[in-house]
C-alpha atoms as a PDB file:
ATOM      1  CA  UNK A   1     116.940  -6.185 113.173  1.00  0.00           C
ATOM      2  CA  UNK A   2     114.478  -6.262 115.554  1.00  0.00           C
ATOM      3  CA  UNK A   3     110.854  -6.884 114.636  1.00  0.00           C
ATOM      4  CA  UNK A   4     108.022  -3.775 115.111  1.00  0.00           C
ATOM      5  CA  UNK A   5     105.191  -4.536 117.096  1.00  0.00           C
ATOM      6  CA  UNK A   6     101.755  -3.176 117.213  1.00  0.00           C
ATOM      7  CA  UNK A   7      99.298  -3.681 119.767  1.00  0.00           C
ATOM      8  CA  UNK A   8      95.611  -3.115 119.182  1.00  0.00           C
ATOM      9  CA  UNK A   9      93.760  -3.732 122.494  1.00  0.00           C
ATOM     10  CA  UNK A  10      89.762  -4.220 121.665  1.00  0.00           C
ATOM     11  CA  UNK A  11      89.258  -6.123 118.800  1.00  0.00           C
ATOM     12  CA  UNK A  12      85.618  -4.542 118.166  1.00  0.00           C
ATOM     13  CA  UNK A  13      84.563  -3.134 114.661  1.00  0.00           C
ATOM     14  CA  UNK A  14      87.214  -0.013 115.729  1.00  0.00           C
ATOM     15  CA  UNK A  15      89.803  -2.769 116.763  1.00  0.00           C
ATOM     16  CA  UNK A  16      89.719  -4.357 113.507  1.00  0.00           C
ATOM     17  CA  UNK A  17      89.523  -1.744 111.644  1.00  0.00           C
ATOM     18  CA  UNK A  18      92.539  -0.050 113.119  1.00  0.00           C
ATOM     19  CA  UNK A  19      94.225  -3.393 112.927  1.00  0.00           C
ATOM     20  CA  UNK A  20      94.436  -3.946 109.414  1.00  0.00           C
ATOM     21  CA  UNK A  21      95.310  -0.428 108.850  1.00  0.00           C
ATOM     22  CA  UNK A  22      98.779  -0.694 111.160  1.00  0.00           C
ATOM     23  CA  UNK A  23      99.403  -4.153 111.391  1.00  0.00           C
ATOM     24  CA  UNK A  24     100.913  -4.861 107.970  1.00  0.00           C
ATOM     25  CA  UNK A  25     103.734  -5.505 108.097  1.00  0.00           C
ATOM     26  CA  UNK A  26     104.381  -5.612 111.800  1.00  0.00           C
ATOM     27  CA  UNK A  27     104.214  -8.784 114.560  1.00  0.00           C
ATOM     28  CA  UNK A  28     100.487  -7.616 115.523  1.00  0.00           C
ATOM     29  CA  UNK A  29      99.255  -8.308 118.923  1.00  0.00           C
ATOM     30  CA  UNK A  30      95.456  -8.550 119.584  1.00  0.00           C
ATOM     31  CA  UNK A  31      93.826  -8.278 122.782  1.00  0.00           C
ATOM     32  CA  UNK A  32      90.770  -8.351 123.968  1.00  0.00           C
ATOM     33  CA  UNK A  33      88.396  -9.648 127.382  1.00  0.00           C
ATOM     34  CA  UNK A  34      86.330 -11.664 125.049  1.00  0.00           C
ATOM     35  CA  UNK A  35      88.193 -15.242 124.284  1.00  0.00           C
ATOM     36  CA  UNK A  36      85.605 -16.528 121.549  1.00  0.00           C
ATOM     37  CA  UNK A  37      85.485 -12.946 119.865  1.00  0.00           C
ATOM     38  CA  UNK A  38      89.607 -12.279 119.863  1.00  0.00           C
ATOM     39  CA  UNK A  39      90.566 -15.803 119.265  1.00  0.00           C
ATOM     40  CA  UNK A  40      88.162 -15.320 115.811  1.00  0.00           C
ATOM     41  CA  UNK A  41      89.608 -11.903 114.872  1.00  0.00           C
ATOM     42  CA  UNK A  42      92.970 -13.329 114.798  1.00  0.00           C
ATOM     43  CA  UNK A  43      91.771 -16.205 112.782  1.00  0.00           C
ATOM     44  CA  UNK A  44      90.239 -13.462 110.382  1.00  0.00           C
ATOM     45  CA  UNK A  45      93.785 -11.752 110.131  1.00  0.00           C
ATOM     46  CA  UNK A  46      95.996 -14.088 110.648  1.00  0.00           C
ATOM     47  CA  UNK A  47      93.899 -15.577 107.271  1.00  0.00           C
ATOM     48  CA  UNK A  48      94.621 -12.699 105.007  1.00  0.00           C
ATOM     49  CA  UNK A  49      98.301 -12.821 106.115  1.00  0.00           C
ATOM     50  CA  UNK A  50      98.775 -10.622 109.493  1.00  0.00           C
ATOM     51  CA  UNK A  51     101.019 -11.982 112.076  1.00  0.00           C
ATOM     52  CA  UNK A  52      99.079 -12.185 114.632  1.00  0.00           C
ATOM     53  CA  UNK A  53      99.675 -12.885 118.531  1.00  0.00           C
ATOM     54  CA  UNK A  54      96.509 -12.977 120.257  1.00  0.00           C
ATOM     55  CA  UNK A  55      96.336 -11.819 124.280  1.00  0.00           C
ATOM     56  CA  UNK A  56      93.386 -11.923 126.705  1.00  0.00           C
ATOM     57  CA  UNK A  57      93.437  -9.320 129.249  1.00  0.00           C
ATOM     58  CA  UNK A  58      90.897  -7.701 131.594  1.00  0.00           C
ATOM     59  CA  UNK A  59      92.295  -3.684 131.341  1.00  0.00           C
ATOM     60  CA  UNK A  60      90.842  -3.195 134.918  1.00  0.00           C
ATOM     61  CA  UNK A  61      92.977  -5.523 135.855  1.00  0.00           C
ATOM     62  CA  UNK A  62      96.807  -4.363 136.549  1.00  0.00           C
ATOM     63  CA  UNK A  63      98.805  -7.560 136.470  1.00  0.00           C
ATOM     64  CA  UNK A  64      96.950  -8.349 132.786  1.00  0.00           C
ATOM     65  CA  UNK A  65      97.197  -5.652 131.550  1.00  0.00           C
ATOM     66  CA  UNK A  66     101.470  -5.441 132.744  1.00  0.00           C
ATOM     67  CA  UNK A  67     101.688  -8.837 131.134  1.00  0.00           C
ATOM     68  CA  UNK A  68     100.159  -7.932 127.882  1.00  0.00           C
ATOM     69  CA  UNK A  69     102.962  -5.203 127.827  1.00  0.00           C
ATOM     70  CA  UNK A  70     105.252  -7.916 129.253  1.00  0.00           C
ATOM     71  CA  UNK A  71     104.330 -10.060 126.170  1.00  0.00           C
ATOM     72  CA  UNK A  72     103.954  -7.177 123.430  1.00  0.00           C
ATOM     73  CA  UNK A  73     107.787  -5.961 124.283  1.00  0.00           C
ATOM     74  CA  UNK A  74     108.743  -9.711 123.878  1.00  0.00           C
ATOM     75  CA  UNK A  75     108.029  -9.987 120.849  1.00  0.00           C
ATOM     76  CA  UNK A  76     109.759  -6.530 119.498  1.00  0.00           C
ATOM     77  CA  UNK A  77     110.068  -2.850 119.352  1.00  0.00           C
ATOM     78  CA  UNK A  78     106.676  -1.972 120.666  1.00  0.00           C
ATOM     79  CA  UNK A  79     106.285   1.013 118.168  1.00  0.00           C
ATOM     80  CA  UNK A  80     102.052   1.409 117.455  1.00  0.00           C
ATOM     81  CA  UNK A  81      99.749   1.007 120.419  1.00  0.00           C
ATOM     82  CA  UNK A  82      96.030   1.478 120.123  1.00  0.00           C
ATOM     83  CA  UNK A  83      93.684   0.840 123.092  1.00  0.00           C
ATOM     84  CA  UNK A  84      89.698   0.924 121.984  1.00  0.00           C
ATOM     85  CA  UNK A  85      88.926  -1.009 124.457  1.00  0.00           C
ATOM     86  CA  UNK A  86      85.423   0.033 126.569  1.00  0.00           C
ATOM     87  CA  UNK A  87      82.130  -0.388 127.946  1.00  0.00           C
ATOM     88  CA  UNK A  88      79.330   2.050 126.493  1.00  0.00           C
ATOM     89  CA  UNK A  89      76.147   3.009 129.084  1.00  0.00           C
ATOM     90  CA  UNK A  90      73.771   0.167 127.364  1.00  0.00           C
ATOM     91  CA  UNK A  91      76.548  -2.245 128.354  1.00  0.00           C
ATOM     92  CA  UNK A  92      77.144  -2.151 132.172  1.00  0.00           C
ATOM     93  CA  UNK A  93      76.380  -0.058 135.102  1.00  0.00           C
ATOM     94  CA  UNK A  94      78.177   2.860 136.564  1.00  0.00           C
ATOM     95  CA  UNK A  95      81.330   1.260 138.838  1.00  0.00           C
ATOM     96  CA  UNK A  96      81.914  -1.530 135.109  1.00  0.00           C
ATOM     97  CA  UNK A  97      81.984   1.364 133.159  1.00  0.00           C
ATOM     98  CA  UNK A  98      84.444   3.491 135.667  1.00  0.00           C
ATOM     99  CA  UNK A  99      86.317   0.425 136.064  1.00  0.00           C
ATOM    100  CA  UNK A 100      87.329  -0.228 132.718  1.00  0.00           C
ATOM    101  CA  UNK A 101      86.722   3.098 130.807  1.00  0.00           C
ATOM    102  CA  UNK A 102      88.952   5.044 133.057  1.00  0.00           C
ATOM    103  CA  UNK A 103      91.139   2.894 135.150  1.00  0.00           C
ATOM    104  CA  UNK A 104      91.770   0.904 131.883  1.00  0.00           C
ATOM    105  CA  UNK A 105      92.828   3.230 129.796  1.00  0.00           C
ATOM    106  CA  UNK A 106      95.331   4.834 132.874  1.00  0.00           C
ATOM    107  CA  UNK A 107      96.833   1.341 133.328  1.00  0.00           C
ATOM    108  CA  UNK A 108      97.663   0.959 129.932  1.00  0.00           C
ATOM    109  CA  UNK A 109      99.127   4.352 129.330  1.00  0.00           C
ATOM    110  CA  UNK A 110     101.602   3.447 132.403  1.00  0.00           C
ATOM    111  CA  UNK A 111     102.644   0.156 131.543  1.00  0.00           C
ATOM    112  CA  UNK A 112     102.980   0.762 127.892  1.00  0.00           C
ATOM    113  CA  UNK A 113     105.070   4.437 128.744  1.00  0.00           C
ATOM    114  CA  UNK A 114     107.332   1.610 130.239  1.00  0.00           C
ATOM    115  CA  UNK A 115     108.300  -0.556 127.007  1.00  0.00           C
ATOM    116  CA  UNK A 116     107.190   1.704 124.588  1.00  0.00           C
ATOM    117  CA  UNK A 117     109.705   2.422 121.843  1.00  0.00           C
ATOM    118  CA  UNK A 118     111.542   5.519 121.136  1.00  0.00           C
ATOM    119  CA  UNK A 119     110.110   6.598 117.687  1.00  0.00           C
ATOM    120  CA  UNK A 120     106.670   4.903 119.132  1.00  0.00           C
ATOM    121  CA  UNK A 121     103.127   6.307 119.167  1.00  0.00           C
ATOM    122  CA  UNK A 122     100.034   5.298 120.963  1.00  0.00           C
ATOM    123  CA  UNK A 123      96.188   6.585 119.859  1.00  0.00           C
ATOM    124  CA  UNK A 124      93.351   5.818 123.335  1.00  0.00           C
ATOM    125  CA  UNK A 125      89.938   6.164 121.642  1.00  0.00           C
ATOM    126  CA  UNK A 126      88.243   8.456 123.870  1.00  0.00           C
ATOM    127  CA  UNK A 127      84.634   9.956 122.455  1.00  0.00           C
ATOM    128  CA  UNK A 128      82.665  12.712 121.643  1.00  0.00           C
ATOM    129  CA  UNK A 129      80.868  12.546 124.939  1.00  0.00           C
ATOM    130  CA  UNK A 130      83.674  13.735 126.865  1.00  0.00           C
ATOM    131  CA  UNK A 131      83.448  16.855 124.891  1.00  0.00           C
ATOM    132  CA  UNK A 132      80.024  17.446 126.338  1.00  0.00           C
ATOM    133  CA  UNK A 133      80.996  16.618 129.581  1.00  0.00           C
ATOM    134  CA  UNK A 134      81.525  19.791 132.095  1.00  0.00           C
ATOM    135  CA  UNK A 135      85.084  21.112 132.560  1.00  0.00           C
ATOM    136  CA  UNK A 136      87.223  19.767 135.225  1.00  0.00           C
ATOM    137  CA  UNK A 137      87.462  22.196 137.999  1.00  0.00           C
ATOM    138  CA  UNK A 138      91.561  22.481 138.274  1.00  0.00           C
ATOM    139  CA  UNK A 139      92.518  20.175 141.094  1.00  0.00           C
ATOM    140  CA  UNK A 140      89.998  17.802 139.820  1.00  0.00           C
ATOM    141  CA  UNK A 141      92.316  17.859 136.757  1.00  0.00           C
ATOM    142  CA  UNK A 142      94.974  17.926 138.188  1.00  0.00           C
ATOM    143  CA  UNK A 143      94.161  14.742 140.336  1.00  0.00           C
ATOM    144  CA  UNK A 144      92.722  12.962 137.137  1.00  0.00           C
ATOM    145  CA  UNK A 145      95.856  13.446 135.009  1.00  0.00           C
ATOM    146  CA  UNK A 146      98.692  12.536 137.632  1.00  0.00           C
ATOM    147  CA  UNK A 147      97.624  10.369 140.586  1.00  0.00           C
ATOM    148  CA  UNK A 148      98.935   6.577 140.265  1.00  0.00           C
ATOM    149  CA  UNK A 149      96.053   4.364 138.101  1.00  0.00           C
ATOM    150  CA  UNK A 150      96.321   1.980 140.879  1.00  0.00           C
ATOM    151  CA  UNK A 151      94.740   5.067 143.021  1.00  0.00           C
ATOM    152  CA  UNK A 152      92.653   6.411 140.925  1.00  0.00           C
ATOM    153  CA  UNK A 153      89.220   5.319 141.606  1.00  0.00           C
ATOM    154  CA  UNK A 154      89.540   6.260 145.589  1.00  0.00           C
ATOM    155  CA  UNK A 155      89.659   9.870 144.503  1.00  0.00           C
ATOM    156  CA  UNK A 156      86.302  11.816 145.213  1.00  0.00           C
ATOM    157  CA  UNK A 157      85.208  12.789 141.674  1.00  0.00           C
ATOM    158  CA  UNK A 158      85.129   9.447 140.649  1.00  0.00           C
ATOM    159  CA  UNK A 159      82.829   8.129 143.486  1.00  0.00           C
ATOM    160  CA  UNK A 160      80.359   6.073 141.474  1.00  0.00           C
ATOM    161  CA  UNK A 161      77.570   7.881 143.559  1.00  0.00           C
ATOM    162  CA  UNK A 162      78.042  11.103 141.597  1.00  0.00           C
ATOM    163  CA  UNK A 163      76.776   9.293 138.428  1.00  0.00           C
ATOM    164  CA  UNK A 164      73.285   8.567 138.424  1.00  0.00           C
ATOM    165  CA  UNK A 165      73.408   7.007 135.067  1.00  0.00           C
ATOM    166  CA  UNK A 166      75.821   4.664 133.605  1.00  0.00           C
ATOM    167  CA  UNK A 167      75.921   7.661 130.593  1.00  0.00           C
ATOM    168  CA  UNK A 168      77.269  10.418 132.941  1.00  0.00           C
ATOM    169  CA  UNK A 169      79.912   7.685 134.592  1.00  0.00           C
ATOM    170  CA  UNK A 170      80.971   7.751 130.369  1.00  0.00           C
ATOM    171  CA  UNK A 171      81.087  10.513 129.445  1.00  0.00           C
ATOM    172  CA  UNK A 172      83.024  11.544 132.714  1.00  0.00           C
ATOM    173  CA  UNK A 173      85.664   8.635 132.271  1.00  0.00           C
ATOM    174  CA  UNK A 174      86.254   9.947 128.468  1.00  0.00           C
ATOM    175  CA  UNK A 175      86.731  13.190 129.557  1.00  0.00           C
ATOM    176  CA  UNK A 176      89.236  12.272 132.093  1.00  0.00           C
ATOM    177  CA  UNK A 177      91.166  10.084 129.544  1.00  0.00           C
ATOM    178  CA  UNK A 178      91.598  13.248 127.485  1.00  0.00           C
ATOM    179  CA  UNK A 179      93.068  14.913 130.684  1.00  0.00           C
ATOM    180  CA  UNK A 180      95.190  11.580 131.499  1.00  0.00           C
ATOM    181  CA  UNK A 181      96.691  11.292 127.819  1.00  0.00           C
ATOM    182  CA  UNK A 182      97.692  14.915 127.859  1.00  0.00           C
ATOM    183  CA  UNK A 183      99.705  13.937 131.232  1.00  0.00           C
ATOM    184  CA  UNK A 184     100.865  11.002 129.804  1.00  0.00           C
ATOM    185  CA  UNK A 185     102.377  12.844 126.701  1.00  0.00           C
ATOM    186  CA  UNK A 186     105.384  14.091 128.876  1.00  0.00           C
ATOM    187  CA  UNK A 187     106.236  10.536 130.372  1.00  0.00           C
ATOM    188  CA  UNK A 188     105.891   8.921 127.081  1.00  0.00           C
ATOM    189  CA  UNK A 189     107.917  11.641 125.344  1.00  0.00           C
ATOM    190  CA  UNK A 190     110.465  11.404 128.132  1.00  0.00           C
ATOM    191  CA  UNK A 191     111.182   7.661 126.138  1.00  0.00           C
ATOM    192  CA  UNK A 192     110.914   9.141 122.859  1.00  0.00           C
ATOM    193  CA  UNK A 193     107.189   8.219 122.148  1.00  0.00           C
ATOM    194  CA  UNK A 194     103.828  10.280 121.495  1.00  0.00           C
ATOM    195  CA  UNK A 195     100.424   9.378 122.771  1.00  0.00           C
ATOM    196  CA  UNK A 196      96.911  11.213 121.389  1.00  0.00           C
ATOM    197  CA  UNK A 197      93.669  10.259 121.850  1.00  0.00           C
ATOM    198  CA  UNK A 198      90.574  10.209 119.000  1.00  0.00           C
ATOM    199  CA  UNK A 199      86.941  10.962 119.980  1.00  0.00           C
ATOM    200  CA  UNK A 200      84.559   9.150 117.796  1.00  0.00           C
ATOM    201  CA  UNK A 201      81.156   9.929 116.892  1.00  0.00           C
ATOM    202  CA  UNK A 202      78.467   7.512 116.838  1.00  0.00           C
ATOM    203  CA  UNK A 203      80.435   4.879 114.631  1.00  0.00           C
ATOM    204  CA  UNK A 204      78.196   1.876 112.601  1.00  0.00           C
ATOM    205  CA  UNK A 205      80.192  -0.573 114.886  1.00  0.00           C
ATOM    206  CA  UNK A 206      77.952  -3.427 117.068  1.00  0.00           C
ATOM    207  CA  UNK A 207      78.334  -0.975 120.378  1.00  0.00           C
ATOM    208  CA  UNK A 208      76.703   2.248 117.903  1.00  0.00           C
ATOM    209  CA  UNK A 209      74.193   0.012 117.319  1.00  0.00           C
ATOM    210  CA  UNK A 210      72.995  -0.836 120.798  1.00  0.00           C
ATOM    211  CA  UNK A 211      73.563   3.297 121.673  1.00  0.00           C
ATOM    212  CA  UNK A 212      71.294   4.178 118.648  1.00  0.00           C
ATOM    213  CA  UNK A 213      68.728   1.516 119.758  1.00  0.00           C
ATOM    214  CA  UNK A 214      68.880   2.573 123.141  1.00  0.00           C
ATOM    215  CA  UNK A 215      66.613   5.176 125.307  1.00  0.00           C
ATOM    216  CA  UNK A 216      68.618   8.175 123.952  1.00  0.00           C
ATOM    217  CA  UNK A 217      68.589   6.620 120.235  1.00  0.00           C
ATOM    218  CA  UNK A 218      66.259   9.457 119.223  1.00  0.00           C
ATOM    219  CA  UNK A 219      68.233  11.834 120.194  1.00  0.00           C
ATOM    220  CA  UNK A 220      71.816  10.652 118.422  1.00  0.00           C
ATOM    221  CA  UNK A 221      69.733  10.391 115.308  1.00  0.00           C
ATOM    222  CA  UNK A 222      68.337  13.629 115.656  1.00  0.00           C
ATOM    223  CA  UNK A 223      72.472  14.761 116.229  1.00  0.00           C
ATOM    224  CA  UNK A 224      73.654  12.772 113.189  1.00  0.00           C
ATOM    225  CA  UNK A 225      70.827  14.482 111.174  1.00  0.00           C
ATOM    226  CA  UNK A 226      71.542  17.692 111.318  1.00  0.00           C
ATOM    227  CA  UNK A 227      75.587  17.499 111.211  1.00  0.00           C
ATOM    228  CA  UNK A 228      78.026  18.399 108.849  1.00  0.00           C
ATOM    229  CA  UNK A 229      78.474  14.677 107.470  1.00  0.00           C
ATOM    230  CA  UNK A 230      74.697  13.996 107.870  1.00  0.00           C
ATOM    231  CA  UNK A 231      75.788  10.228 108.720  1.00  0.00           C
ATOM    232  CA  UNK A 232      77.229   7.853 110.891  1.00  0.00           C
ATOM    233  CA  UNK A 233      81.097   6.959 110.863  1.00  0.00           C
ATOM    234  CA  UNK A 234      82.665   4.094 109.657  1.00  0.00           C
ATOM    235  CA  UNK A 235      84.696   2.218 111.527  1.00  0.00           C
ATOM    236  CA  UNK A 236      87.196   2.847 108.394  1.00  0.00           C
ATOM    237  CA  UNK A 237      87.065   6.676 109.614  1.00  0.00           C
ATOM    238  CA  UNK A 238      88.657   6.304 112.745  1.00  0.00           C
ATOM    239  CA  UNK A 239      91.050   3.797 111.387  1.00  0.00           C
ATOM    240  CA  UNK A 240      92.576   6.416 108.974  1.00  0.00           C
ATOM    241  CA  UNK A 241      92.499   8.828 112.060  1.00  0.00           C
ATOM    242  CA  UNK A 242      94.701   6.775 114.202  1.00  0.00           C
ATOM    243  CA  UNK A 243      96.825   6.150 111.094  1.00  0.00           C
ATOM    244  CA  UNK A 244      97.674   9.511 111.066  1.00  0.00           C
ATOM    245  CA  UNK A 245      98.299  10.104 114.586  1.00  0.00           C
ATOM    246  CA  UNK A 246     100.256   7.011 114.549  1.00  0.00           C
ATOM    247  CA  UNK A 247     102.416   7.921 111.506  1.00  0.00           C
ATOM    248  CA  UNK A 248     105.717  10.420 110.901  1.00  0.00           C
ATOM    249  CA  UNK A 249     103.144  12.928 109.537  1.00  0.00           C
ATOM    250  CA  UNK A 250     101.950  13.289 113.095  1.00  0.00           C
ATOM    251  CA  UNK A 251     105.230  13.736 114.879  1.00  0.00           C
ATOM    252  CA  UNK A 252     104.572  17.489 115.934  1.00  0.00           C
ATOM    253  CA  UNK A 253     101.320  16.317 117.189  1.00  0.00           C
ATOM    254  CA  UNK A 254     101.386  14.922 121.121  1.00  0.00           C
ATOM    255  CA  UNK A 255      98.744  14.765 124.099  1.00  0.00           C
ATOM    256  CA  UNK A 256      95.866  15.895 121.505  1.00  0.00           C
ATOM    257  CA  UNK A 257      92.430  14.641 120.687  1.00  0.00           C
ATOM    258  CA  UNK A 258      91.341  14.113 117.314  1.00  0.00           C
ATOM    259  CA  UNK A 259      87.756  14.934 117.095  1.00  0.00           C
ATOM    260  CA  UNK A 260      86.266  12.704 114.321  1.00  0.00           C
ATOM    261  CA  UNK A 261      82.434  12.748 114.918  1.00  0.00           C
ATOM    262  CA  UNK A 262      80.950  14.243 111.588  1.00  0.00           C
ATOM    263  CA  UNK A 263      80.663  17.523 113.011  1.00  0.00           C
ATOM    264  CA  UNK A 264      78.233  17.215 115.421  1.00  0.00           C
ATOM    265  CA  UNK A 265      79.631  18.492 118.631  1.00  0.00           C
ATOM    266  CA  UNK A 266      80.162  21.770 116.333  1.00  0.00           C
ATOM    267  CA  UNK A 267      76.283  21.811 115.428  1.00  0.00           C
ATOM    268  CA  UNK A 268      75.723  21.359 119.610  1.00  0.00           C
ATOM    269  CA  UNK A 269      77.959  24.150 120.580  1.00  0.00           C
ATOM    270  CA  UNK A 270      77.011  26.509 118.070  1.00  0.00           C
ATOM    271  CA  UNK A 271      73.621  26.296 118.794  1.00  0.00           C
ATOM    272  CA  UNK A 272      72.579  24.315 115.186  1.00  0.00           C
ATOM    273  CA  UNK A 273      71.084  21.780 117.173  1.00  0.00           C
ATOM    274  CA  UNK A 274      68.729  23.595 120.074  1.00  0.00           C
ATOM    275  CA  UNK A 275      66.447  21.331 122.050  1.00  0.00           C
ATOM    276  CA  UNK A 276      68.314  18.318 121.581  1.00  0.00           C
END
């Protein structure tokens, strides 16, 4: 019988915690850019019992990222795969964050869609910033969800000199990867296979951190204040998320997003949280 894999790409506080939620049971594969921090997390798991296969890969990067799906199918049926990999705006500059946040996440939703097992599901975390980004107008969309990853940063709207700030380059990328999973729901389904996305909230992970101590830190506080769940997320609140989405419970449920921010995009567009 062959063996299930799952692949969590981004071994962050997300990546872990999404990891020990799926990975029981399953040959686990681990990837991440940073060698010292993956090569640790698998450690970590692979001490309290995971099988773990650990995989460096730069997602910009089209041959890695084909030979982490190279290795992942190797290994198994390539049923769970979970990309949190990303750069937030305190992190890099406009072209990183383009680079990786939306020609990363389009490379691995083709080259997974190509081993990807029938039965399978994949979760991208996207974020709540996309939600506040303006709509595509409809070629824009249209261009976003279907032209070839390899192509995808020579179209227009994703000239790096329309962002002036690394934070509109983010919130533009996760916008488009809602637009680019919903695309990718028909080729994955044409193998059987369902692809969401979630959209955190500002999660207590080392990347929230950096946001909330950042130059808009005032204002996410001033968001998580006056939301429904008056708090930050856990990384254990996305990780129960993509369980769902990953799981038989979810198998009506492809090319969605999963909103999990505490309500606060409700509070912003219902007007509960004027002059922020």
């Amino acid at each position: 019988m062959s063996r299930t894999v799952a692949v969590v790409i981004g071994v962050g506080g997300m990546g872990q915690a999404i990891a020990r939620r799926v990975g029981t049971g399953t040959r686990l594969v681990l990837a991440d850019f940073d060698r010292r921090t993956l090569d640790t997390v698998a450690g970590e798991l692979s001490g309290e019992g995971y099988e773990v296969t650990p995989q460096q890969v730069d997602v910009s990067s089209g041959e890695s990222v084909a030979g982490l799906a190279r290795l992942a199918a190797s290994l198994g049926e390539v049923r769970y795969v979970v990309h949190t990999a990303g750069l937030s705006p305190v992190q890099a500059p406009v072209a990183a964050i383009l680079a990786v946040d939306l020609l990363g996440v389009a490379l691995v939703l083709e080259e997974f869609g190509q081993v990807v097992a029938s039965g399978g599901a994949g979760v991208v975390i996207a974020s709540m910033a996309g939600h506040g980004y303006p709509p595509f107008a409809s070629e824009q969309e249209r261009e976003l969800a279907n032209t070839p990853a390899g192509s995808l940063l020579a179209l227009p709207v994703a000239d790096p000199a329309n962002f002036p700030v690394a934070g509109a380059a983010y919130a533009f990328a996760k916008r488009a990867n809602l637009v680019r999973v919903q695309a990718a729901s028909v080729t994955w389904g044409a193998r059987g296979a369902r692809i969401n996305t979630v959209s955190p909230g500002v999660i207590a992970t080392p990347m929230g951190r950096e946001e909330l101590d950042g130059e808009h830190g005032a204002r996410m506080r001033a968001m998580i204040d006056g939301s429904n769940a008056r708090r930050e997320g856990a990384p254990a609140d996305i990780a129960a998320a993509v369980e769902f989405l990953l799981s038989p419970a979810a198998s009506f449920v492809s090319g969605s997003d999963l909103l999990v921010d505490g309500g606060v995009t409700a509070a912003l567009r219902t007007g509960h949280l004027a002059g922020i």
